[in-house]
PDB file of N, CA and C in Angstrom:
ATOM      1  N   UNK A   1     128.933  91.921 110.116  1.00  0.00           N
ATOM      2  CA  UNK A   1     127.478  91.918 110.114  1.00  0.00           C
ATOM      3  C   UNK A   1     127.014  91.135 108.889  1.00  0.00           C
ATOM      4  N   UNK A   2     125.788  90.246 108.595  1.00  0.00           N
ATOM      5  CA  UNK A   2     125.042  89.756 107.751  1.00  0.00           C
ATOM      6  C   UNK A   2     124.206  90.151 107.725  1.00  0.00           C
ATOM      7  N   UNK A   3     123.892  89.668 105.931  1.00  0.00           N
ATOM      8  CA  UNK A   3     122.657  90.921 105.608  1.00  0.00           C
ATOM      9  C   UNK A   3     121.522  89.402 104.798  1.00  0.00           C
ATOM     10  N   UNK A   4     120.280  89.728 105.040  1.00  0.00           N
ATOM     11  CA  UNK A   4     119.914  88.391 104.628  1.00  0.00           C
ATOM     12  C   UNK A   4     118.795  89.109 103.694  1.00  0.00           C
ATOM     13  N   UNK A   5     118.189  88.426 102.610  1.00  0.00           N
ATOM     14  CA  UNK A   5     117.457  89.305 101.996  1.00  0.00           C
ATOM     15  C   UNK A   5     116.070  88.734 102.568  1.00  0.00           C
ATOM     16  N   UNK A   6     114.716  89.242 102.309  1.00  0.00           N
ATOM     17  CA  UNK A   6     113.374  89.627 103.187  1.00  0.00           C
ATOM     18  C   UNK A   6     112.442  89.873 102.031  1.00  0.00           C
ATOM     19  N   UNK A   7     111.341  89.132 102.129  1.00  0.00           N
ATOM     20  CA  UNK A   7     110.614  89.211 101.670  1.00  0.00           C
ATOM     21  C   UNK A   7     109.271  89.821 101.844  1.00  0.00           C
ATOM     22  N   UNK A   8     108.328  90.857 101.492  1.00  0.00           N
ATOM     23  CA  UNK A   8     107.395  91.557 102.296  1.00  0.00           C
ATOM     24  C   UNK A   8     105.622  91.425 101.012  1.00  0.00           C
ATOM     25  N   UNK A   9     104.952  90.415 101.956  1.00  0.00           N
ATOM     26  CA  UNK A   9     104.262  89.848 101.175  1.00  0.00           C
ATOM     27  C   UNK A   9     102.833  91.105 101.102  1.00  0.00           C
ATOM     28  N   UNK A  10     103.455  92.563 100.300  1.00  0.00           N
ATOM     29  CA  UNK A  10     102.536  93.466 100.144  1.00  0.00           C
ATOM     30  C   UNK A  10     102.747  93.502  98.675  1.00  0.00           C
ATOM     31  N   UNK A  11     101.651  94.259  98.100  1.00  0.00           N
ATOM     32  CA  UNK A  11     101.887  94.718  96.317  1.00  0.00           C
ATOM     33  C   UNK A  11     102.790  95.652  96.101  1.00  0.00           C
ATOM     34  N   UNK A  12     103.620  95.463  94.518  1.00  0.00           N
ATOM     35  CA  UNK A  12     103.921  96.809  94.566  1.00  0.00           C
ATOM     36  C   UNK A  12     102.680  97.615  94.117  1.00  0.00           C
ATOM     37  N   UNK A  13     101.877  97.782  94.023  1.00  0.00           N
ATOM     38  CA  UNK A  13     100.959  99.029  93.942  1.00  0.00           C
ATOM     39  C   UNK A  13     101.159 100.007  95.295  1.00  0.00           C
ATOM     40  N   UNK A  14     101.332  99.155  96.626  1.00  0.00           N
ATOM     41  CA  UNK A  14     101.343  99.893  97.921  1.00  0.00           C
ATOM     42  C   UNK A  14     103.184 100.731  97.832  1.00  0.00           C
ATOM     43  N   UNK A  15     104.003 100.458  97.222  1.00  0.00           N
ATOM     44  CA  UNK A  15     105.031 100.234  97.618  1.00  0.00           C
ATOM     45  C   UNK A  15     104.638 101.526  96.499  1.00  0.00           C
ATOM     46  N   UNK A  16     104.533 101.540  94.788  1.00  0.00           N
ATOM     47  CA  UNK A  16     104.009 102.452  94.560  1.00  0.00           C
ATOM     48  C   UNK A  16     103.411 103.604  95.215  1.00  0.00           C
ATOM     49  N   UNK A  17     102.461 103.654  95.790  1.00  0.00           N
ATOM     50  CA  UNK A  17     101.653 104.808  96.543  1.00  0.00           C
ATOM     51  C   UNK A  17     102.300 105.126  97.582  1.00  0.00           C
ATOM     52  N   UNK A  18     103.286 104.524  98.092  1.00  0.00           N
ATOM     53  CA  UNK A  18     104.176 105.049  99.426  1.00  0.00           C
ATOM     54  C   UNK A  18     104.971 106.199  99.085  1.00  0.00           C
ATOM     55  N   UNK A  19     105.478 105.233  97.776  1.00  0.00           N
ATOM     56  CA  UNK A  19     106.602 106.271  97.010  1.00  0.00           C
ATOM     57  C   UNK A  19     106.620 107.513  96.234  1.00  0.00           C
ATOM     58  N   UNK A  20     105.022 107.538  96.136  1.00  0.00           N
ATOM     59  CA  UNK A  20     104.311 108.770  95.397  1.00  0.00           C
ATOM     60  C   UNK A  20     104.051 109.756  96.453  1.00  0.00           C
ATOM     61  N   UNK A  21     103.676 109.362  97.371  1.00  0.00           N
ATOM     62  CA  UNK A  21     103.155 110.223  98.811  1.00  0.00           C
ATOM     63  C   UNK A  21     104.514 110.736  98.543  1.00  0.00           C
ATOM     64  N   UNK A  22     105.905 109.956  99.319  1.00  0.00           N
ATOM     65  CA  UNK A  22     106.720 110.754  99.959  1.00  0.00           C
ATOM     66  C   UNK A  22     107.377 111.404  98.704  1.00  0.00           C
ATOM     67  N   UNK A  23     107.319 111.275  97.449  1.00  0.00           N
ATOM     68  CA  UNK A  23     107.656 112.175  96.451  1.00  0.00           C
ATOM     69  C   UNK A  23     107.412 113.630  96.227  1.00  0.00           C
ATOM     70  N   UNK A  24     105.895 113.505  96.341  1.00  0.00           N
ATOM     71  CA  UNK A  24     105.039 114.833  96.824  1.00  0.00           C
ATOM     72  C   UNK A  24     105.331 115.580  97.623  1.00  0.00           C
ATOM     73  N   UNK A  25     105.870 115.129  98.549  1.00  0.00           N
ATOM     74  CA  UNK A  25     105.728 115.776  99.908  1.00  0.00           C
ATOM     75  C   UNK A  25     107.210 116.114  99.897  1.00  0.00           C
ATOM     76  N   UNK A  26     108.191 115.528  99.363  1.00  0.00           N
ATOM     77  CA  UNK A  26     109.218 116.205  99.002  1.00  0.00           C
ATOM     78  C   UNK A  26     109.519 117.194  98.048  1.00  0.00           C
ATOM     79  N   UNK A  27     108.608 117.479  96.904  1.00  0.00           N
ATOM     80  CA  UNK A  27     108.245 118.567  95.974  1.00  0.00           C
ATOM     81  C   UNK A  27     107.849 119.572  97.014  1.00  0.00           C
ATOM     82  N   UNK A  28     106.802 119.418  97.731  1.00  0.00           N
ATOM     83  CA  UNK A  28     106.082 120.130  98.430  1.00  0.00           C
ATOM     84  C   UNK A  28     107.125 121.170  99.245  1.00  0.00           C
ATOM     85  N   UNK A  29     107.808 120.727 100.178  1.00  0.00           N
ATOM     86  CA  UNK A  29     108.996 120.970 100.619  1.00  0.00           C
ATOM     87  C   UNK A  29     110.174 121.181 100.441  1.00  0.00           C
ATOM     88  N   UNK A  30     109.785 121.271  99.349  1.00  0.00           N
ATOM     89  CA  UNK A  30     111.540 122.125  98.128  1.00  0.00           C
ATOM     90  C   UNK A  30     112.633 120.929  98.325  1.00  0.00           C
ATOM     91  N   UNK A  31     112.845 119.576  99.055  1.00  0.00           N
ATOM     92  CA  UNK A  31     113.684 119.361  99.378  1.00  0.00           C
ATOM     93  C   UNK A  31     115.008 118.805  98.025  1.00  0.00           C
ATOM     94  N   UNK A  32     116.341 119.022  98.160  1.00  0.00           N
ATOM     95  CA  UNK A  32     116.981 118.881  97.390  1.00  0.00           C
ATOM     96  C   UNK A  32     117.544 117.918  97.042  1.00  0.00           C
ATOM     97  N   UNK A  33     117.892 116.662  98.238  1.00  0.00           N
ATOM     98  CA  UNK A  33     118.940 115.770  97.956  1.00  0.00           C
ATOM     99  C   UNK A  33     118.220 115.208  99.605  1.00  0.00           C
ATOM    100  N   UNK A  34     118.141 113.597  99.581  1.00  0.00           N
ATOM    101  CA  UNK A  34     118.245 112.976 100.305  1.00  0.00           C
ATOM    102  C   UNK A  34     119.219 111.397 100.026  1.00  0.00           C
ATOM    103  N   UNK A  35     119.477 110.859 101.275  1.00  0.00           N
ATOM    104  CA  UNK A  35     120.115 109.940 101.285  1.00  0.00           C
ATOM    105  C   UNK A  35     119.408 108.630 101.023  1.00  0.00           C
ATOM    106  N   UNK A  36     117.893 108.978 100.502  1.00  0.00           N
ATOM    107  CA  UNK A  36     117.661 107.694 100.319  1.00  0.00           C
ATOM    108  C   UNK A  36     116.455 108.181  99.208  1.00  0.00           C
ATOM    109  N   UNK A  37     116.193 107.187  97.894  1.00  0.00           N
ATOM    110  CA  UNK A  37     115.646 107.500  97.437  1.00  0.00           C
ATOM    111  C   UNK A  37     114.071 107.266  98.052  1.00  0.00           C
ATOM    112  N   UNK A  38     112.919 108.179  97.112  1.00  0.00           N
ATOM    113  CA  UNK A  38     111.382 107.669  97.566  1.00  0.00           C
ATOM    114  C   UNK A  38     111.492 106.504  97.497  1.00  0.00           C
ATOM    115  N   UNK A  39     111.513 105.127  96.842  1.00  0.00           N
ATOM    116  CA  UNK A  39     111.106 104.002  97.017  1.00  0.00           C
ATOM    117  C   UNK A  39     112.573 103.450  97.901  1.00  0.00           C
ATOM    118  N   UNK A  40     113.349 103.605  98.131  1.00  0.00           N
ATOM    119  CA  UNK A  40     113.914 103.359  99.066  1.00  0.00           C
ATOM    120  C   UNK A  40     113.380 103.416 100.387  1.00  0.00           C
ATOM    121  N   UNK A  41     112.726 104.782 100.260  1.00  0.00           N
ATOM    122  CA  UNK A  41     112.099 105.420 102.004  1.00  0.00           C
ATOM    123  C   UNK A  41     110.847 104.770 101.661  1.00  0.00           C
ATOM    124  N   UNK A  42     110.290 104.051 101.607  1.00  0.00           N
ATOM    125  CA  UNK A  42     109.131 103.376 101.173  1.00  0.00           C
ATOM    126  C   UNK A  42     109.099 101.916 101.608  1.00  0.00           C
ATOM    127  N   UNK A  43     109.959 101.446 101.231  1.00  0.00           N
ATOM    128  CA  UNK A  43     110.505  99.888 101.349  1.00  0.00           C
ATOM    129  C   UNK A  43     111.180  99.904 102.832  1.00  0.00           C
ATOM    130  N   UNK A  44     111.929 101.030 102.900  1.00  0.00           N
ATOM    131  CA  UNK A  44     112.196 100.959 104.406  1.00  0.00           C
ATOM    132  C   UNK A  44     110.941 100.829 105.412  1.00  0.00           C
ATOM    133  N   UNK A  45     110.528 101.891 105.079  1.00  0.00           N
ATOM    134  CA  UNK A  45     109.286 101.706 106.160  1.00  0.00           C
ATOM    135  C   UNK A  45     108.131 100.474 106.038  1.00  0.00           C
ATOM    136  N   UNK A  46     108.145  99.933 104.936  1.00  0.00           N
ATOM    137  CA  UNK A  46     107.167  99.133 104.965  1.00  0.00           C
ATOM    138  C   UNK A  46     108.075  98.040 105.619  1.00  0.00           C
ATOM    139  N   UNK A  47     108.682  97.916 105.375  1.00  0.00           N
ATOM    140  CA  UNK A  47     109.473  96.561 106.221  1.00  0.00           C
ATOM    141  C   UNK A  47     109.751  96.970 107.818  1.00  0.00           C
ATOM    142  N   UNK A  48     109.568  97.879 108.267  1.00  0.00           N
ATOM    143  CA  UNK A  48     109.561  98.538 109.522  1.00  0.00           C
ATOM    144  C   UNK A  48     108.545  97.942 110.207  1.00  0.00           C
ATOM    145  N   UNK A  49     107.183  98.716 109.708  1.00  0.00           N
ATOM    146  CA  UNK A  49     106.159  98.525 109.543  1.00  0.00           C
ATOM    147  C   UNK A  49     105.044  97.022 109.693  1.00  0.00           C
ATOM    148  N   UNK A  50     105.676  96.311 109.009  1.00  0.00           N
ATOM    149  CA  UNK A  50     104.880  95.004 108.804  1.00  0.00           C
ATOM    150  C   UNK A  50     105.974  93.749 108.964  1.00  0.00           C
ATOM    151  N   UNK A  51     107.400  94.088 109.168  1.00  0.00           N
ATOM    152  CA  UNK A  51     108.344  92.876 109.806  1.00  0.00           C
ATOM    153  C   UNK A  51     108.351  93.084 111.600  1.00  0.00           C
ATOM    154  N   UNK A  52     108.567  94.695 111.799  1.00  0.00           N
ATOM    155  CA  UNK A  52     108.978  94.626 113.459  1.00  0.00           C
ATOM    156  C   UNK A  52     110.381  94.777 113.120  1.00  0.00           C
ATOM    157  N   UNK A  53     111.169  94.784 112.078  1.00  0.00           N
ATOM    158  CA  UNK A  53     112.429  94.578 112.017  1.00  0.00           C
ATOM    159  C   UNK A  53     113.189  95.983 112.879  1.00  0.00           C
ATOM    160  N   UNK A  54     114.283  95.468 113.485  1.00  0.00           N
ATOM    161  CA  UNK A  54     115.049  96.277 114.427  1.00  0.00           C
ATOM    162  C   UNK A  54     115.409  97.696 113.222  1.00  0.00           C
ATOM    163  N   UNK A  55     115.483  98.740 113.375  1.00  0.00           N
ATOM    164  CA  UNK A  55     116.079  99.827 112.760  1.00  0.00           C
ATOM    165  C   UNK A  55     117.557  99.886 112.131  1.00  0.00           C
ATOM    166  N   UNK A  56     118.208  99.040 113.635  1.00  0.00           N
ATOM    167  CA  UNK A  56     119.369  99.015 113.733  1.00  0.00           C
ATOM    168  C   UNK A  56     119.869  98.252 112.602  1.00  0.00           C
ATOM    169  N   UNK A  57     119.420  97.004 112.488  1.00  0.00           N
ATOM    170  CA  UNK A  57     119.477  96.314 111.263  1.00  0.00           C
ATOM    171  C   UNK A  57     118.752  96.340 109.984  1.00  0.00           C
ATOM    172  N   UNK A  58     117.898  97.761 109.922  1.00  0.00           N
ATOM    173  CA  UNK A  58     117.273  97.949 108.091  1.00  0.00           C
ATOM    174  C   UNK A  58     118.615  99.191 108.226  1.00  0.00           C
ATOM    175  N   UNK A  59     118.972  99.912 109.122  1.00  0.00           N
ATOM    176  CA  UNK A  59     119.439 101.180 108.284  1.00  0.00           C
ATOM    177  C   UNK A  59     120.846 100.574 107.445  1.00  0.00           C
ATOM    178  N   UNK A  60     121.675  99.309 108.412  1.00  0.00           N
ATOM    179  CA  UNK A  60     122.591  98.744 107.871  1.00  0.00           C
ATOM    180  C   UNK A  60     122.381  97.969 106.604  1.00  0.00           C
ATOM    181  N   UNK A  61     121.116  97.408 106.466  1.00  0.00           N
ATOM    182  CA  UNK A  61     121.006  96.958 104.942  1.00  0.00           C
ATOM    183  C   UNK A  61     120.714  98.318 103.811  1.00  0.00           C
ATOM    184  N   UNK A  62     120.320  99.179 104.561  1.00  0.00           N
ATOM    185  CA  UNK A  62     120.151 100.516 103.328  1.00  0.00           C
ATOM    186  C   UNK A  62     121.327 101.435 103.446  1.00  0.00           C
ATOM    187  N   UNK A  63     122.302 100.902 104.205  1.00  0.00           N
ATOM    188  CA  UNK A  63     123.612 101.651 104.196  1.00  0.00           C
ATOM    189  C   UNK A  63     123.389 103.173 104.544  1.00  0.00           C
ATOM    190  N   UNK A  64     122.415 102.782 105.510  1.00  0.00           N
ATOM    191  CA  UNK A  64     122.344 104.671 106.065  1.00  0.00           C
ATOM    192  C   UNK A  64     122.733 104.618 107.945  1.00  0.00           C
ATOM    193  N   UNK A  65     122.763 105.722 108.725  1.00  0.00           N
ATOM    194  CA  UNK A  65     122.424 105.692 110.034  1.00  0.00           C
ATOM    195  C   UNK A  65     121.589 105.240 110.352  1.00  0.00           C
ATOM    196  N   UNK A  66     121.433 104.745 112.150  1.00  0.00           N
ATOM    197  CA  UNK A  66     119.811 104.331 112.949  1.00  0.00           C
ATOM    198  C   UNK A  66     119.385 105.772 112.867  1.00  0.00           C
ATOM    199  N   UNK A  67     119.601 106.883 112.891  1.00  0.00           N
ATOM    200  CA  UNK A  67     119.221 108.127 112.768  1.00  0.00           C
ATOM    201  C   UNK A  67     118.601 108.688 111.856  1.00  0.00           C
ATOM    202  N   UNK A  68     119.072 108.450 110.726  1.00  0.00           N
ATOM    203  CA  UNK A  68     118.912 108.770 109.359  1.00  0.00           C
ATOM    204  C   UNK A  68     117.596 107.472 109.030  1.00  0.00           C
ATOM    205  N   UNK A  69     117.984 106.450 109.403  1.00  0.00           N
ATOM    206  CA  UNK A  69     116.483 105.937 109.251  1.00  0.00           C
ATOM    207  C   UNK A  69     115.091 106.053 110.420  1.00  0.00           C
ATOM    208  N   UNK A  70     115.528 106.086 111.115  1.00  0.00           N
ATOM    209  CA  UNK A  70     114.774 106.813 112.318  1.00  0.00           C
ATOM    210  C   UNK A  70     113.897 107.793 111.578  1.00  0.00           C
ATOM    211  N   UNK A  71     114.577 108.854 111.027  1.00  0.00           N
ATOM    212  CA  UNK A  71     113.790 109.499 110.938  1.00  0.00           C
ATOM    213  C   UNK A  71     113.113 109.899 109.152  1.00  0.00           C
ATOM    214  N   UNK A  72     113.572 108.917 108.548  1.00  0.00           N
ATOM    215  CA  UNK A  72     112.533 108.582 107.168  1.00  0.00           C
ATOM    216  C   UNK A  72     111.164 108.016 107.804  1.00  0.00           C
ATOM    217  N   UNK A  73     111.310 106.960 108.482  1.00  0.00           N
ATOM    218  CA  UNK A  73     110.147 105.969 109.012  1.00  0.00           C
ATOM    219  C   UNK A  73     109.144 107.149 109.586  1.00  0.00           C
ATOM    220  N   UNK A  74     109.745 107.653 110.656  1.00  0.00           N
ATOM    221  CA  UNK A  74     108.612 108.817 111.157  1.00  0.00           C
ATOM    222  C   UNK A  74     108.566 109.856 110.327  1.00  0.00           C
ATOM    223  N   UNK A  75     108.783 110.351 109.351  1.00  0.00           N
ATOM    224  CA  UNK A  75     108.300 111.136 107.821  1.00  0.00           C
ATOM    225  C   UNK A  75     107.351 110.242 107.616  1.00  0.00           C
ATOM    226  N   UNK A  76     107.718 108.904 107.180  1.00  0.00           N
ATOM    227  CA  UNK A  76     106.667 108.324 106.685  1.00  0.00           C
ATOM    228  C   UNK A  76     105.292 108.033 106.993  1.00  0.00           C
ATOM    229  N   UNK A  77     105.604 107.658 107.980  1.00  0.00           N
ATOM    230  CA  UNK A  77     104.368 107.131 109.175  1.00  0.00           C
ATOM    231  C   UNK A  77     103.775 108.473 109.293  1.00  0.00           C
ATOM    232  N   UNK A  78     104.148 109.580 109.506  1.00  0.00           N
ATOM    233  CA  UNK A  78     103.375 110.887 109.409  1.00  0.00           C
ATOM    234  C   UNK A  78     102.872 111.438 108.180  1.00  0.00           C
ATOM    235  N   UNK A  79     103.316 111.086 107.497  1.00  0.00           N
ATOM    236  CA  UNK A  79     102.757 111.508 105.900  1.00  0.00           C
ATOM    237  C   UNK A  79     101.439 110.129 105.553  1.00  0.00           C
ATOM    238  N   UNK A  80     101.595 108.829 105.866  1.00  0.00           N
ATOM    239  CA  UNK A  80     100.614 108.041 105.763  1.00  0.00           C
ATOM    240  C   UNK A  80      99.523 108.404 106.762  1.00  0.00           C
ATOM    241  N   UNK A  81      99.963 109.240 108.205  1.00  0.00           N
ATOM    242  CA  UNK A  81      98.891 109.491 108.977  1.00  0.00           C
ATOM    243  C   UNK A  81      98.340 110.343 108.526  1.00  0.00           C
ATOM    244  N   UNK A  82      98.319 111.287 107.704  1.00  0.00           N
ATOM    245  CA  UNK A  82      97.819 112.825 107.607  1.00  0.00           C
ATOM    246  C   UNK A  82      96.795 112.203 106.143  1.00  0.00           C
ATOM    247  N   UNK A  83      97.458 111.239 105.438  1.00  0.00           N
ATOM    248  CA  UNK A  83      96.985 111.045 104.305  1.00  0.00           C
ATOM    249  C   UNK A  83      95.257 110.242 104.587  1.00  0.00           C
ATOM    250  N   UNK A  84      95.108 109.601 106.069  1.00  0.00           N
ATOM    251  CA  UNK A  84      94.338 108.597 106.674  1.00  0.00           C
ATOM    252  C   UNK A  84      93.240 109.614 107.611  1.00  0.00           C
ATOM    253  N   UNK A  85      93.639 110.698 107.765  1.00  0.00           N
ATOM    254  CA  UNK A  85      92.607 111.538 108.573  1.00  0.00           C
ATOM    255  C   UNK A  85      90.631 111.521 108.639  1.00  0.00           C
ATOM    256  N   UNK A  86      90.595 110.879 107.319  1.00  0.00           N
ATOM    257  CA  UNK A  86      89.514 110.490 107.372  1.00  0.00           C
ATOM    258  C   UNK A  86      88.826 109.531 107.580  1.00  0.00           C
ATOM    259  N   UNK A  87      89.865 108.047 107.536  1.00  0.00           N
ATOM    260  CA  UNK A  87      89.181 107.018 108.153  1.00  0.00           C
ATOM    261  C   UNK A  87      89.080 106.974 109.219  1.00  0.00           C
ATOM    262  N   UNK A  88      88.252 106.363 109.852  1.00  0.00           N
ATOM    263  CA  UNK A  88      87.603 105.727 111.130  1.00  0.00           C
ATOM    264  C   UNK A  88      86.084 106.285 111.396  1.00  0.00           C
TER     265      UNK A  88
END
């Protein structure tokens, strides 16, 4: 497999605030140990997010499962939805 590096033309300020959300929300939830750090699970999803990129090929560049990233992205995407309840 090849791994190519990607560029994601957002700030880190966003990449920041991703990583603060899911920090929180892991305090929040006692959790102890994950396989990927907050700005890891952050960067994953934003490249999810705003490339289209296959799963199959971010979980292999973050050296995790399609499973295991599967289901950071939908943490994420649910923690950015809950955080958004008031727009529209």
């Amino acid at each position: 497999m090849l791994f190519y590096p990607a560029a994601l033309p957002l700030s880190t300020a966003t990449l920041t605030r991703v990583s603060a959300l899911i920090r929180t929300h892991r305090k929040t939830i006692r959790s102890r140990w994950r396989r990927l750090a907050p700005g890891d699970q952050a960067l994953l999803t934003l490249a999810y997010l705003h490339k289209g990129e296959r799963l199959r090929a971010l979980a292999a560049g973050f050296g995790i499962s399609e499973a295991t990233a599967w289901r950071r992205v939908r943490e994420t995407i649910g923690l950015l939805a809950a955080k958004a309840t008031g727009v529209a």
